[in-house]
N, C-alpha and C. Protein backbone atom coordinates (compact mmCIF):
# COMPACT_ATOMS: atom_id res chain seq x y z
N UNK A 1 0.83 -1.20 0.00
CA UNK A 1 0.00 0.00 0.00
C UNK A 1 0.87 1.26 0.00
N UNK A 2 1.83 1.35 0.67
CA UNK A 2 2.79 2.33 0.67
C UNK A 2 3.46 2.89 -0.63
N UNK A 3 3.93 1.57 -1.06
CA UNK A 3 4.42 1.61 -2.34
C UNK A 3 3.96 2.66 -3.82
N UNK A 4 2.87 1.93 -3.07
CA UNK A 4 1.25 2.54 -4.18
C UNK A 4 1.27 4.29 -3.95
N UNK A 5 1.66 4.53 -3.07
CA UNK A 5 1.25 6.06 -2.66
C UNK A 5 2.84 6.58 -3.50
N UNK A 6 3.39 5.97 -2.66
CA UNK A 6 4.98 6.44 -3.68
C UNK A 6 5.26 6.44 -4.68
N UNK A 7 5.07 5.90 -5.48
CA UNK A 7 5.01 5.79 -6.96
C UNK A 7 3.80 7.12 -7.33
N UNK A 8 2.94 7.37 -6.64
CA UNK A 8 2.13 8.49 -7.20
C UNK A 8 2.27 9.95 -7.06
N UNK A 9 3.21 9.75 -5.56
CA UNK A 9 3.36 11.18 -5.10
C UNK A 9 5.16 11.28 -5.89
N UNK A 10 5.31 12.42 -6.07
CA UNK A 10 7.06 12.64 -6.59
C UNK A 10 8.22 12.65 -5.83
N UNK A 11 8.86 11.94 -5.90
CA UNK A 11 9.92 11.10 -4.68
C UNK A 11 10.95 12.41 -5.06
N UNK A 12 10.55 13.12 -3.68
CA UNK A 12 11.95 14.00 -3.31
C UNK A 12 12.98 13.23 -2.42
N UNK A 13 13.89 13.90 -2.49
CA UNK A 13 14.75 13.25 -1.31
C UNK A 13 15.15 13.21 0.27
N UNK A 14 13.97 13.94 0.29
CA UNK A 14 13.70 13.82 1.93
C UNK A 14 12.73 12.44 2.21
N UNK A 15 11.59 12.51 0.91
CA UNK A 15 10.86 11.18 1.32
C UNK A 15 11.87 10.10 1.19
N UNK A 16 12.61 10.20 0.43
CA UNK A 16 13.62 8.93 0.12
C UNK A 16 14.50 8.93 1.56
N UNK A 17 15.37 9.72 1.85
CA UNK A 17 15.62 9.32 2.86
C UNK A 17 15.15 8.77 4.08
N UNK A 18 13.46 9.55 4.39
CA UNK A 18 13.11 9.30 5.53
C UNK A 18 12.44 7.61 5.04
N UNK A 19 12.00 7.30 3.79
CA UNK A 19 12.23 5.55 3.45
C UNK A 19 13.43 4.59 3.85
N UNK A 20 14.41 5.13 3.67
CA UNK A 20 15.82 4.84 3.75
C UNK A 20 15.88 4.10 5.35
N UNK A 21 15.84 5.66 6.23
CA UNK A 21 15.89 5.11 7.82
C UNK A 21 15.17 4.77 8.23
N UNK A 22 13.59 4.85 7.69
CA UNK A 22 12.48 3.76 8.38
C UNK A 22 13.16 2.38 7.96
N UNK A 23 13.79 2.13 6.82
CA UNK A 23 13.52 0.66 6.59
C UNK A 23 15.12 -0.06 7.47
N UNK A 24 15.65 0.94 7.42
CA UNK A 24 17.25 0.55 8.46
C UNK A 24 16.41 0.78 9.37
N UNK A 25 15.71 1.51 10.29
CA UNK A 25 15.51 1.56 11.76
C UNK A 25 14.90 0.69 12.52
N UNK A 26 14.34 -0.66 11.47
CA UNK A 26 13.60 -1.66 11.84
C UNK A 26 14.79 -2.98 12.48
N UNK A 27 15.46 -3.52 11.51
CA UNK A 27 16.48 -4.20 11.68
C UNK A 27 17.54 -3.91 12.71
N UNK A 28 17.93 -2.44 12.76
CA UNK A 28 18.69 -1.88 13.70
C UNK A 28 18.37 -2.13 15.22
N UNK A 29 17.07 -1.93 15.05
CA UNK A 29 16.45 -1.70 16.44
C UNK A 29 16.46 -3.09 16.96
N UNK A 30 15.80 -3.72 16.44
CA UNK A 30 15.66 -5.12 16.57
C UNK A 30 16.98 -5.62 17.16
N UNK A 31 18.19 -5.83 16.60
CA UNK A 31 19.20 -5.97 16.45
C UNK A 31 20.25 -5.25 18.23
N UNK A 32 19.55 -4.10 18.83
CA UNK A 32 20.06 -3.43 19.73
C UNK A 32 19.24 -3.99 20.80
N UNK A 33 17.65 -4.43 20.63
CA UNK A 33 16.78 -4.96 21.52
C UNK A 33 17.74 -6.12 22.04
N UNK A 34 17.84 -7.05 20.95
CA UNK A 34 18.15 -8.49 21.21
C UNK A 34 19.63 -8.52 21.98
N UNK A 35 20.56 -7.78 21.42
CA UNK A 35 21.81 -7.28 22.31
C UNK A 35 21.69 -6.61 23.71
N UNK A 36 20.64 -5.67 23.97
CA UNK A 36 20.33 -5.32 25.33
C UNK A 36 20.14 -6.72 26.21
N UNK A 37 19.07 -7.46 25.50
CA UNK A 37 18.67 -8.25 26.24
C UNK A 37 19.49 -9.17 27.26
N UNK A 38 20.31 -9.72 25.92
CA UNK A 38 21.67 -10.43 26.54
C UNK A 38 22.74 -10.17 27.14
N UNK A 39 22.78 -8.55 27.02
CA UNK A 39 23.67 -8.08 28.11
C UNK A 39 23.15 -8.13 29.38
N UNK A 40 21.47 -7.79 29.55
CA UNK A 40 20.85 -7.75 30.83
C UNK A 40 21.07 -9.58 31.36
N UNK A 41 20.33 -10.31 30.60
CA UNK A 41 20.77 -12.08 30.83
C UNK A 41 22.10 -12.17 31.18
N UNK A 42 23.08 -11.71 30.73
CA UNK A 42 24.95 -12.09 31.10
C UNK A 42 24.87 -11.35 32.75
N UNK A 43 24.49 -10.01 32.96
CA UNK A 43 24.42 -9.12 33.99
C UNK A 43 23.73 -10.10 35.12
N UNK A 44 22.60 -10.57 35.11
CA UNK A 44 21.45 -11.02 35.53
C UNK A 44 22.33 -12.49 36.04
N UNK A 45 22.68 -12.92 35.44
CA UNK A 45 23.55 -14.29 35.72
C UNK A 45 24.93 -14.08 36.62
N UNK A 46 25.67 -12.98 36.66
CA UNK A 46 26.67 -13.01 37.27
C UNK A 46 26.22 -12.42 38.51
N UNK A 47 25.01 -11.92 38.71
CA UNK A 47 24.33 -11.46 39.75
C UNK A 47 24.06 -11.91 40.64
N UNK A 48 23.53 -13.59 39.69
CA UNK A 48 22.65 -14.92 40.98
C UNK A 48 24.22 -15.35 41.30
N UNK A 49 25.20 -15.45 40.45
CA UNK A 49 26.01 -16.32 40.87
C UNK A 49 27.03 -15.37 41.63
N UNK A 50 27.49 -14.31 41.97
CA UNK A 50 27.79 -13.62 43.22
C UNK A 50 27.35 -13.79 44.75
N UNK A 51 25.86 -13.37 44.67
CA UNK A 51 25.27 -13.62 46.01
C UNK A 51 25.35 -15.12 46.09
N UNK A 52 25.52 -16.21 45.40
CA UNK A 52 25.82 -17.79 45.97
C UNK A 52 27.03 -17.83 46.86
């Protein structure tokens, strides 16, 4: 559907860019979630195993 609108409206290069970092900001993010996570899990683990 998006597509559809783009192709109709005239692709300046602000829309292009702001296409650009929506479509990197998905993967990126994702990508920083899943790395937080496992830093909190590594953190979280040396945590239980301290107080033992």
């Amino acid at each position: 559907m998006a597509g559809f609108f783009y192709q109709r409206a005239k692709p300046n290069t602000a829309n292009w860019i702001a296409a650009c970092v929506n479509l990197l900001s998905l993967p990126i993010g994702t990508a920083l979630g899943i790395y937080s996570l496992l830093k909190l899990n590594n953190y979280l683990k040396e945590l239980q195993e301290s107080q033992q």
